[in-house]
Protein backbone atom coordinates (compact mmCIF):
# COMPACT_ATOMS: atom_id res chain seq x y z
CA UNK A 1 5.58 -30.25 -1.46
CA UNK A 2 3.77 -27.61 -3.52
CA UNK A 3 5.46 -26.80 -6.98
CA UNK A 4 5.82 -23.10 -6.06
CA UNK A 5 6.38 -20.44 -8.62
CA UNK A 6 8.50 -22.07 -11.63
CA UNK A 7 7.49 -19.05 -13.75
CA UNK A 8 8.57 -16.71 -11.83
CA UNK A 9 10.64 -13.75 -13.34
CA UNK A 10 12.63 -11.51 -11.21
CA UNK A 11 12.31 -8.08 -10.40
CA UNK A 12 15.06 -6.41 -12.34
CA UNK A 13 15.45 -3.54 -14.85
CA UNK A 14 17.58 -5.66 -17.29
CA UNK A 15 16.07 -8.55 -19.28
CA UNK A 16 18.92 -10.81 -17.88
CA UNK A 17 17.98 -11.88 -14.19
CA UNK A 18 19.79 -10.97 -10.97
CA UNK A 19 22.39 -13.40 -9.36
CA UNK A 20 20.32 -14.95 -7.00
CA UNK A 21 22.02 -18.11 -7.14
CA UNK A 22 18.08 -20.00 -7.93
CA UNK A 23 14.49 -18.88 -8.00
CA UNK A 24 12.43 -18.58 -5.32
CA UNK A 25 9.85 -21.27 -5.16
CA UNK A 26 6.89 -19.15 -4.76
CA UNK A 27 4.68 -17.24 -3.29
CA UNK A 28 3.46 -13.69 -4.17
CA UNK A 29 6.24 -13.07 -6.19
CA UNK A 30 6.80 -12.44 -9.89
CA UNK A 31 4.97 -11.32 -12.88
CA UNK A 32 3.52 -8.41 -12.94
CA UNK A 33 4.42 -4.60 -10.83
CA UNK A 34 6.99 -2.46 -10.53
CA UNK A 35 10.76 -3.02 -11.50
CA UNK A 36 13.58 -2.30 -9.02
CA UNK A 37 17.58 -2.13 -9.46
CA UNK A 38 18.77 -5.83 -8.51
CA UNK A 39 21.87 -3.83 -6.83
CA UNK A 40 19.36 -1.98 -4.74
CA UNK A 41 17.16 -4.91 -3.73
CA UNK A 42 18.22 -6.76 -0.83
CA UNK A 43 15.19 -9.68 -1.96
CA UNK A 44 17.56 -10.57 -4.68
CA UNK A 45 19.87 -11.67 -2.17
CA UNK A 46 20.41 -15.39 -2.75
CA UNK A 47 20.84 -15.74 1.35
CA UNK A 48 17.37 -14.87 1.78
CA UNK A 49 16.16 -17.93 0.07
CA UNK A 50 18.29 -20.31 1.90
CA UNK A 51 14.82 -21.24 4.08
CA UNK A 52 12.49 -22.24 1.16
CA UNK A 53 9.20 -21.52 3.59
CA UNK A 54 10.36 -18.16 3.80
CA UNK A 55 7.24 -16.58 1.76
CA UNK A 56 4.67 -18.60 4.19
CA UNK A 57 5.76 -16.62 7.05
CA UNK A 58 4.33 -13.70 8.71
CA UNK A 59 7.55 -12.49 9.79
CA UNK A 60 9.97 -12.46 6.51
CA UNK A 61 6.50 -10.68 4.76
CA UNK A 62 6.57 -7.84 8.03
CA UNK A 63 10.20 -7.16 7.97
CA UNK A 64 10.10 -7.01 3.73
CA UNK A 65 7.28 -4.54 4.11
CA UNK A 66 8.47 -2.74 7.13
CA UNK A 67 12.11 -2.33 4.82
CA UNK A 68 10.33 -1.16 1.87
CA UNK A 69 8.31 1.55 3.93
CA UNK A 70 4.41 1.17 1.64
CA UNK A 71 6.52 1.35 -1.40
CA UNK A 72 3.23 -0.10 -4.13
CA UNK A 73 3.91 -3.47 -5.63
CA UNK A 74 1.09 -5.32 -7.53
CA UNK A 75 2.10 -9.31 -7.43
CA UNK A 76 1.38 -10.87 -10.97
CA UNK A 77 -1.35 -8.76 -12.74
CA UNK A 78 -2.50 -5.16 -11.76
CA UNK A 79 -6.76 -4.22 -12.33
CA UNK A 80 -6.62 -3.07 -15.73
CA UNK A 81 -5.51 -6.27 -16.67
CA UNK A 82 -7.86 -8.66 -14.32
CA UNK A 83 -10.68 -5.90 -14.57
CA UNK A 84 -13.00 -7.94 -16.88
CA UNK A 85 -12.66 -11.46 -14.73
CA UNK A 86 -12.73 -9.56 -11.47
CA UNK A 87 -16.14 -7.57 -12.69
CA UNK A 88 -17.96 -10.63 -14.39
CA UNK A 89 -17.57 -12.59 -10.75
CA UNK A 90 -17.27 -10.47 -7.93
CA UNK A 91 -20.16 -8.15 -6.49
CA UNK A 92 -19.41 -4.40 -6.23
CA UNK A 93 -22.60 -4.08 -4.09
CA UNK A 94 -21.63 -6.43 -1.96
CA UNK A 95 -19.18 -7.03 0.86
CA UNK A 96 -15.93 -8.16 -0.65
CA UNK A 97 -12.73 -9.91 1.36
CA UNK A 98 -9.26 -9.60 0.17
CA UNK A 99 -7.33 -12.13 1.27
CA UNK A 100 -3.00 -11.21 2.02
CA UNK A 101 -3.36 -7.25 0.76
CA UNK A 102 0.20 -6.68 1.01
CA UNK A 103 1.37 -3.84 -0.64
CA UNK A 104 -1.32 -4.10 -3.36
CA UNK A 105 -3.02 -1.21 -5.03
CA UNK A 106 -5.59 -3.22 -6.62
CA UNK A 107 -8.09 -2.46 -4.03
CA UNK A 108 -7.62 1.15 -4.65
CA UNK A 109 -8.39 0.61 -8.20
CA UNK A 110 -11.20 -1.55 -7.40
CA UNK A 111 -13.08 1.24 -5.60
CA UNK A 112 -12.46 4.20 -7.96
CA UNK A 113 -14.29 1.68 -10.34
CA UNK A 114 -17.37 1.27 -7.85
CA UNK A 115 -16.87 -1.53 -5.61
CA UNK A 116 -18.69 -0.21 -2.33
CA UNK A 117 -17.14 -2.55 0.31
CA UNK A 118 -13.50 -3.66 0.80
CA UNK A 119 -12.27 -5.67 3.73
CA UNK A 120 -8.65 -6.27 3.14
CA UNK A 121 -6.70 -8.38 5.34
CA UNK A 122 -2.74 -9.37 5.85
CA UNK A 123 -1.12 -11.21 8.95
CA UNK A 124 2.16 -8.52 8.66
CA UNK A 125 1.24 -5.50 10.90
CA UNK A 126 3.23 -3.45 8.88
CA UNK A 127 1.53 -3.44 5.66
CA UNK A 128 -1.82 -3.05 7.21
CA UNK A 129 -0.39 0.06 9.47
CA UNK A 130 0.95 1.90 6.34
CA UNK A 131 -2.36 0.84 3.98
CA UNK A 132 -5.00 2.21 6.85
CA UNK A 133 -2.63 5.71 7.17
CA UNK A 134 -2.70 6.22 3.64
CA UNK A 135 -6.16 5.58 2.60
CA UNK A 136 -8.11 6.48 5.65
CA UNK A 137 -9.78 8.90 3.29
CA UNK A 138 -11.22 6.32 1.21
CA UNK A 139 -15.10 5.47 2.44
CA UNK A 140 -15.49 1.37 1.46
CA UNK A 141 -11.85 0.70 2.52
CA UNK A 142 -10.74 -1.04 5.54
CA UNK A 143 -7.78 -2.86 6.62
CA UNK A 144 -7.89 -5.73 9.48
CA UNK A 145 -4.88 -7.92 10.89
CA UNK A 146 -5.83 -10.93 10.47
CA UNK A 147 -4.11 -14.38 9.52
CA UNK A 148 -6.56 -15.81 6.53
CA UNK A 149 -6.18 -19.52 7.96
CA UNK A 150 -8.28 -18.55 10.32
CA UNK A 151 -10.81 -15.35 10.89
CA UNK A 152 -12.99 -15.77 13.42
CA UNK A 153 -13.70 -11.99 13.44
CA UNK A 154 -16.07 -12.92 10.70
CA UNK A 155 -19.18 -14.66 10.28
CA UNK A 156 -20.51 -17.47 8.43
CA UNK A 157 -21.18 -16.59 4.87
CA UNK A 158 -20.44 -12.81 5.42
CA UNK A 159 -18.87 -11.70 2.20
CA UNK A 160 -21.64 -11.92 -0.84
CA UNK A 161 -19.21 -10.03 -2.95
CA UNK A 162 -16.31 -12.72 -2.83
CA UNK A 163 -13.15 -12.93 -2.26
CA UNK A 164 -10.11 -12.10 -3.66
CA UNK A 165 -6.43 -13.88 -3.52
CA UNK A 166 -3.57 -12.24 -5.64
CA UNK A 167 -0.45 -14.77 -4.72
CA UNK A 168 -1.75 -15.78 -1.19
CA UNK A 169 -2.32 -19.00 -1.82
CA UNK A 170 0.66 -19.63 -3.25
CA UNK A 171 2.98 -17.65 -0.18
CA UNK A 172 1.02 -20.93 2.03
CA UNK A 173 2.05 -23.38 -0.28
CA UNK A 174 5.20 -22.19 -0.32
CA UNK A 175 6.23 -23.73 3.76
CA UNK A 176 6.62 -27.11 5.29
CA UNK A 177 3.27 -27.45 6.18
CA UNK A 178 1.45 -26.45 2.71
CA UNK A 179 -1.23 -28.92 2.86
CA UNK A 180 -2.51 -27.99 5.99
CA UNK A 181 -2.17 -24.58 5.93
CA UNK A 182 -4.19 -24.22 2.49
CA UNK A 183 -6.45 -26.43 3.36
CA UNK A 184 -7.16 -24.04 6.61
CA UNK A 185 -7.01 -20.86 4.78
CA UNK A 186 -9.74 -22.09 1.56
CA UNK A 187 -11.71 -23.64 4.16
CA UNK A 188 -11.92 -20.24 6.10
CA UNK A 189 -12.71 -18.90 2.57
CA UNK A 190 -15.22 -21.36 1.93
CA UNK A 191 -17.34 -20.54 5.07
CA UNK A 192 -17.31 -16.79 5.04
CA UNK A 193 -18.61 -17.19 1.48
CA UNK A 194 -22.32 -16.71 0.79
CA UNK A 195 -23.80 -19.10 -0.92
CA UNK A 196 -23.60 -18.16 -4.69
CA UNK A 197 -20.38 -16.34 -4.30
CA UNK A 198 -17.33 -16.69 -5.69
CA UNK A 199 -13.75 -17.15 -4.53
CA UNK A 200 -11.01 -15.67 -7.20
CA UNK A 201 -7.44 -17.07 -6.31
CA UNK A 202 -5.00 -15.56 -9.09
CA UNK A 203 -1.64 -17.68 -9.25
CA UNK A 204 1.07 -18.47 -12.05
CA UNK A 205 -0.08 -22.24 -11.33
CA UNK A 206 -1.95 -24.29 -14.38
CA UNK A 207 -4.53 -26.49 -13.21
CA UNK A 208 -2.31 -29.13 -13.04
CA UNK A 209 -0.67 -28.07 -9.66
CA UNK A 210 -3.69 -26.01 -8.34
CA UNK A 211 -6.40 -27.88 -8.99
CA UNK A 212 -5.81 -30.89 -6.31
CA UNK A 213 -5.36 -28.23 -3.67
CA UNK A 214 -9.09 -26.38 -4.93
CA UNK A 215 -11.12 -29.36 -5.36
CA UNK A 216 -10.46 -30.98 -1.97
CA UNK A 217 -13.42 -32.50 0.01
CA UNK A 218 -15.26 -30.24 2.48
CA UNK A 219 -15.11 -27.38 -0.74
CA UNK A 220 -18.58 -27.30 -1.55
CA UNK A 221 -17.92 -25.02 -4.52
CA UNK A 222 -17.68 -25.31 -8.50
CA UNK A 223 -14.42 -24.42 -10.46
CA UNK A 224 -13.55 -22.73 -13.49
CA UNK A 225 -10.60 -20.67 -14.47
CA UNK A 226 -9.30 -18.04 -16.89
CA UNK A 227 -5.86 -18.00 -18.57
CA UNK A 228 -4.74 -14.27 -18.68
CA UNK A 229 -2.04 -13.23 -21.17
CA UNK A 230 -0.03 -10.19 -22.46
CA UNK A 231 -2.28 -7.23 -23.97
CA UNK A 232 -5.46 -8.43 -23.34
CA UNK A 233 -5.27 -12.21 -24.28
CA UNK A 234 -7.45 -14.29 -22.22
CA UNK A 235 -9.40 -17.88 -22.21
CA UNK A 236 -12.11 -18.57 -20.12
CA UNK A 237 -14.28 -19.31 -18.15
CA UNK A 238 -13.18 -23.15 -18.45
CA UNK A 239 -15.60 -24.96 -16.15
CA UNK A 240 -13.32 -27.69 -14.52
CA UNK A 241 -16.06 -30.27 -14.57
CA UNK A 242 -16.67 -30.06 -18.38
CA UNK A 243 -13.34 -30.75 -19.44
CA UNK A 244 -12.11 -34.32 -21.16
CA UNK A 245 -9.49 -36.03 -18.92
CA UNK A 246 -6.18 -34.73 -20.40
CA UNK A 247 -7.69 -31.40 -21.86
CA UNK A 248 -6.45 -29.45 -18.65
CA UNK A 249 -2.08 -30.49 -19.45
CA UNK A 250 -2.59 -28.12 -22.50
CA UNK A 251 -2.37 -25.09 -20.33
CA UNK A 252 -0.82 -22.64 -20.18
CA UNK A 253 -1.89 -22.14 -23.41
CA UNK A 254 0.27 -18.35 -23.46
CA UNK A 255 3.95 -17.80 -23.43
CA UNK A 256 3.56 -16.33 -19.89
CA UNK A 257 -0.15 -16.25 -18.87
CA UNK A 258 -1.28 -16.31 -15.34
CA UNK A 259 -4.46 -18.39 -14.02
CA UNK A 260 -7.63 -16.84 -12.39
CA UNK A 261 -9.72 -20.14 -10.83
CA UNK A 262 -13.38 -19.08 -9.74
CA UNK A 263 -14.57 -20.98 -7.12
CA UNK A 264 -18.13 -20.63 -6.77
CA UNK A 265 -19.44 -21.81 -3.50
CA UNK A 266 -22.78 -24.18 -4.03
């Protein structure tokens, strides 16, 4: 199984963590967003966890957003602080896909700052109901139900801007059938990829756990990643392919970093 979410810290006000009996094992939780009571949120109910595939499943994502009614929340890292990765790699001229939008504002941010082209995608019908209502007055934004294992609504090698993944990846890798449901969904990403572009898959997961999924065969791309820290700290790019064997167990090199890998299809 996929080593889902360790690092994970809970979404409370207080610095001690909510009774939730154990941590969830992954997914698009943690890190980074907004903080909510743990008396008022019925996620830190240790009964929801009971089914660890819970956060690979379309349903327990629509009912969660559907319950918080298009409340904002920004898994792991918000733009300000993945602005300079997500600028140096992505194309703002260009077509870009956003893979599991969820309740993310990042996409917002993203075209304030001159990204022409958005196509952001979620299998929950909820999220992408209340997302299209409240920024049908943004030109460059759309929102599409789709289920990013597999798109057939778009074409080979259609997004030369990239793609982005905030957490996605690691909601799949968080169910019974993890292998084969990432392999699906970054082979999907991998074809509607041009040639040159990059795939950006931002995760609390160290190369160590990440990397065998990302470097399969049929992934005709090259990998590097960025550590991102507190207030600005970050390492990278580390090309993959340069590094000595054993150099990649040293990260996380932060107290509590998370990874950025950049896949860049050949």
């Amino acid at each position: 199984m996929a080593l889902c979410a360790p690092r994970l810290r809970p979404r409370t006000v207080s610095s001690a963590p909510p009774n939730t009996g154990r941590a969830p094992r992954g997914g698009r939780g943690g890190g980074a967003g907004r903080c909510v009571s743990a008396a008022a949120d019925t996620y830190d109910n240790p009964a929801l966890y009971s089914s660890e595939d819970a956060f690979s499943l379309s349903t327990y994502w629509d009912e969660r957003y559907r319950r918080e009614g298009g409340a904002a929340f920004e898994w792991y890292r918000d733009y300000g602080s993945l602005e300079p990765v997500l600028n140096r790699h992505l194309d703002k001229s260009r077509p870009v896909l956003h893979v599991g939008v969820g309740t993310s504002r990042i996409q917002v941010h993203m075209h304030h700052d001159g990204y022409k082209e958005i196509v952001n995608v979620d299998y929950a019908p909820s999220c992408i109901q209340q997302l299209a209502a409240a920024h049908a007055h943004l030109p460059g934004l759309s929102y599409q139900l789709a289920d990013c294992r597999a798109m057939p609504q778009f074409d080979d090698q259609s997004f030369g801007g990239g793609v982005l993944d905030k957490g996605t990846l690691d909601a799949l890798l968080c169910g019974d059938a993890d292998d084969a449901d990432s392999l699906a969904m970054l082979s999907e990403v991998h074809r509607v990829l041009t040639r040159g572009s990059a795939y950006l898959c931002v995760t609390h997961a160290p190369p160590r756990s990440r990397l065998r999924y990302l470097q399969r065969p049929g992934l005709d791309w090259d990998v590097s990643f960025w550590e991102v820290g507190q207030q600005g700290a970050r390492e990278g790019p580390v090309r993959v392919a340069d590094c000595a064997a054993g150099e990649l167990e040293a990260y996380p090199r932060m107290s509590y970093s998370h990874f950025v890998y950049v896949c860049t299809r050949r």
